[in-house]
Protein backbone atom coordinates (compact mmCIF):
# COMPACT_ATOMS: atom_id res chain seq x y z
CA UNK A 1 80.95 191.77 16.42
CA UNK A 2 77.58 190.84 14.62
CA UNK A 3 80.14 188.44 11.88
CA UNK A 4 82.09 186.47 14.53
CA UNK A 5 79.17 185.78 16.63
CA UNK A 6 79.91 182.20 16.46
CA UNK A 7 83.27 182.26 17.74
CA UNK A 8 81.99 184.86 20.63
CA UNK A 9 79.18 182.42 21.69
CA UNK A 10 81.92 179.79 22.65
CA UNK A 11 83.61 182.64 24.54
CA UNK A 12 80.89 182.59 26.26
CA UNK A 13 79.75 185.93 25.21
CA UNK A 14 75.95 186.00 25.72
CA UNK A 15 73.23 188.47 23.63
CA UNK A 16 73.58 191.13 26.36
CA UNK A 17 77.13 191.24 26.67
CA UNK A 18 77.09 191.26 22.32
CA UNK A 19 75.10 194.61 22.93
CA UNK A 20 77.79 196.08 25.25
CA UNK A 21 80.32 194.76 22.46
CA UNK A 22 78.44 196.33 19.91
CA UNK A 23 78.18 199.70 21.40
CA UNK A 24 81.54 199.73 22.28
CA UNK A 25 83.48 199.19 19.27
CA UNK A 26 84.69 201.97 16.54
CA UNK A 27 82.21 202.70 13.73
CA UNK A 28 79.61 200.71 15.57
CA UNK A 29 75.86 201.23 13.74
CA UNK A 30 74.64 201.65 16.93
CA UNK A 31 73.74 205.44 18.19
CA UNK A 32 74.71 205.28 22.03
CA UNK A 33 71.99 207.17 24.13
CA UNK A 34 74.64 210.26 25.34
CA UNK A 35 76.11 211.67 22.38
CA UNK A 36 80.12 212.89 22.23
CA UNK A 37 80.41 216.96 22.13
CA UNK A 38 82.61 218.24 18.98
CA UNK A 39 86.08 219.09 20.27
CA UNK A 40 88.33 221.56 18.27
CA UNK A 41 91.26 219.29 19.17
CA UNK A 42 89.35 217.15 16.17
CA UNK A 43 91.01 219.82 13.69
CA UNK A 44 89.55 221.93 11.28
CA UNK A 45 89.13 218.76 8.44
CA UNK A 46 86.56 217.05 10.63
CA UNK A 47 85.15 219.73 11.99
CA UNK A 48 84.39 220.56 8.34
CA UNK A 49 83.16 217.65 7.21
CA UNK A 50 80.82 216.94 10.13
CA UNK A 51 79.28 220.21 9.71
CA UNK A 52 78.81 219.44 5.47
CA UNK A 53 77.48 215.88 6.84
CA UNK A 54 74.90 218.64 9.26
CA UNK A 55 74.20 220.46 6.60
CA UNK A 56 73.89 217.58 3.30
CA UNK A 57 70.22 217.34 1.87
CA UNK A 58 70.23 213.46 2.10
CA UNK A 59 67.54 211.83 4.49
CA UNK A 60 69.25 211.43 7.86
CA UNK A 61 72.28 213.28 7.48
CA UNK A 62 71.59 215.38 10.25
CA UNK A 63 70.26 212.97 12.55
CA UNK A 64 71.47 209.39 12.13
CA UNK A 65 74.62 209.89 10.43
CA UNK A 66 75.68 213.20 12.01
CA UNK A 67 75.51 211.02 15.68
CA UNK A 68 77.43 208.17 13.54
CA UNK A 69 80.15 210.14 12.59
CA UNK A 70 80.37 211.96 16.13
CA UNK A 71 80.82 208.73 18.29
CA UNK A 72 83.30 207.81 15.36
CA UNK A 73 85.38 210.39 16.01
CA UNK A 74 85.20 210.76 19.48
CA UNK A 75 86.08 207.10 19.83
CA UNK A 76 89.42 207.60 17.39
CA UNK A 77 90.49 210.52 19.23
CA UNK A 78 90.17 208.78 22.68
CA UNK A 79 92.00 205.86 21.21
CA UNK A 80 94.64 208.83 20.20
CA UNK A 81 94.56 209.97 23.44
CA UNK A 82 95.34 206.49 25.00
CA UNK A 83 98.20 206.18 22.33
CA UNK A 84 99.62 209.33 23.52
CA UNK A 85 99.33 208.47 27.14
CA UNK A 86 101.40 205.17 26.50
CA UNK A 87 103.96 206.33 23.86
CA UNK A 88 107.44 207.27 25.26
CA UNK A 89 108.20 210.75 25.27
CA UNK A 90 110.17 210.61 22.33
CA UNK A 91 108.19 207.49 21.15
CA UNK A 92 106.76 206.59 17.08
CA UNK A 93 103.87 205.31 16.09
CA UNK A 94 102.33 204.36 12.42
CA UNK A 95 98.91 204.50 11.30
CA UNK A 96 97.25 203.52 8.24
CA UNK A 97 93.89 205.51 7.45
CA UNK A 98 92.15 205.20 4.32
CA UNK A 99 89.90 207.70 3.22
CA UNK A 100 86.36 206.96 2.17
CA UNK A 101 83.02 208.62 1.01
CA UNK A 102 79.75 209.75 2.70
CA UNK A 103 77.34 210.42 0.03
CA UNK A 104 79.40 212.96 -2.64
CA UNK A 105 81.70 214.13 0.73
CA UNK A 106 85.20 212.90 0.75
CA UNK A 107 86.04 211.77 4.28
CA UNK A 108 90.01 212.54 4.68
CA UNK A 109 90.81 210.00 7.52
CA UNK A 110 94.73 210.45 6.76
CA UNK A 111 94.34 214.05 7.09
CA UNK A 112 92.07 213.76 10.53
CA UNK A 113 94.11 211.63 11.84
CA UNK A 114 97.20 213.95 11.30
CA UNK A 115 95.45 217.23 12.83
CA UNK A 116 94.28 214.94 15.50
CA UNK A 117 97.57 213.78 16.38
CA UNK A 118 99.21 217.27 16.16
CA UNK A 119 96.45 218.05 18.53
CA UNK A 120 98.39 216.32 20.98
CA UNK A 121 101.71 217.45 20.28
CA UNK A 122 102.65 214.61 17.68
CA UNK A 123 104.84 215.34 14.69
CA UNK A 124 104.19 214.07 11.53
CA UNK A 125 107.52 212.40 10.03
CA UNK A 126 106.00 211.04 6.83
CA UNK A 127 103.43 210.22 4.92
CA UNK A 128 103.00 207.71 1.80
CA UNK A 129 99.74 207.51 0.07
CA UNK A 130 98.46 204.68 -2.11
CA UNK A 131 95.70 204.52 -4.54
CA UNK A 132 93.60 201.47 -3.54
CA UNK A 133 91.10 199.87 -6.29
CA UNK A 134 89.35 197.80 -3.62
CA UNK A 135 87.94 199.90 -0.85
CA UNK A 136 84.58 200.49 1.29
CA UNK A 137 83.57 203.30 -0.52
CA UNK A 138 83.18 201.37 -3.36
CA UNK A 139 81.15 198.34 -2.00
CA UNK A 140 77.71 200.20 -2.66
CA UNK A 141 77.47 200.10 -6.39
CA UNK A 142 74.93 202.72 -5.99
CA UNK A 143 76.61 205.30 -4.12
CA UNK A 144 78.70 206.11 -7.12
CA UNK A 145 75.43 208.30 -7.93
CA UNK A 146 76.76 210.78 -5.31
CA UNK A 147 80.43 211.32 -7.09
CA UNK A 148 82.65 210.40 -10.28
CA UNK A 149 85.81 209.20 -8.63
CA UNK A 150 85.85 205.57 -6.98
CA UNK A 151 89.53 205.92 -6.34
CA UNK A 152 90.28 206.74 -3.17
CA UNK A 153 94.00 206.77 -0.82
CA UNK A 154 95.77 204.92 1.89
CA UNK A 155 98.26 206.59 3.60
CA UNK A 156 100.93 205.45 6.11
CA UNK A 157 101.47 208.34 8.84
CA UNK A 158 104.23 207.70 10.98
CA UNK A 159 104.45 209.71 13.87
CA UNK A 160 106.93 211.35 16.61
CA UNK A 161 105.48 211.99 19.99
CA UNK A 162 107.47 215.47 20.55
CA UNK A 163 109.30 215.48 23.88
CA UNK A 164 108.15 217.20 27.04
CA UNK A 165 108.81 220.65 26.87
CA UNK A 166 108.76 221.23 23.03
């Protein structure tokens, strides 16, 4: 929101409504005031990794970035639940998820977004994974201090919504 503020301005989009923009979007900075309660339907990857972001000895981890990473995931799963709630009952749908880095912690977005959809009674059909040179994990030069690897994977998930009853 904060890079196209140009472009919102002639929308008409004024500061407050840019705050309401802000807060709403996925992987917005911003901590919202009410935070998200961990659901199981997450799966046990994130549930794992939030609790080693809990538990990391970095500054913030347990404050700042543990609320991050909370309204992250809570806003991918609702967007997973609104996916759900319009797919057909036999519908598809792909994803790509890329994983990334906090601190020395791989985040495994492919696989939380598979035990998230499962969660819901999705089938995974495939999976391709891609090594990408170029990624966000990589943009801070410095946070190769954490780990060794800078390689990281995309993967396409293509999903079946499993029919009623199954």
């Amino acid at each position: 929101a904060i890079a196209t503020r140009p472009e919102l301005a002639i929308l008409g989009c004024n500061t407050e409504s840019l705050r309401s923009l802000r807060e709403s979007m996925i992987g917005t900075p911003l901590i919202s005031k009410s935070l998200p309660k961990v659901q199981a339907a997450w799966g046990v990857t994130c549930l794992a990794f939030l609790d080693a972001v809990r538990n990391h000895s970095s500054k913030a981890s347990g404050t700042y970035y543990l609320k991050n990473y909370l309204q992250y995931f809570d806003m991918i799963f609702c967007s997973f639940e609104e996916l759900n709630r319009t797919l057909s009952r036999d519908g598809k749908c792909a994803l790509v998820a890329q994983e990334s880095y906090y601190k020395d912690i791989l985040v495994e977005l492919p696989t939380i977004f598979t035990e998230m959809g499962e969660s819901l009674g999705w089938r995974l059909s495939h999976r391709s994974d891609f090594v990408v040179k170029y990624n966000m994990a990589n943009t801070n030069r410095r946070s190769m201090k954490y780990r060794k690897t800078s390689g990281i994977a995309e993967s396409v998930l293509l999903f079946s919504k499993a029919p009623q009853g199954e």
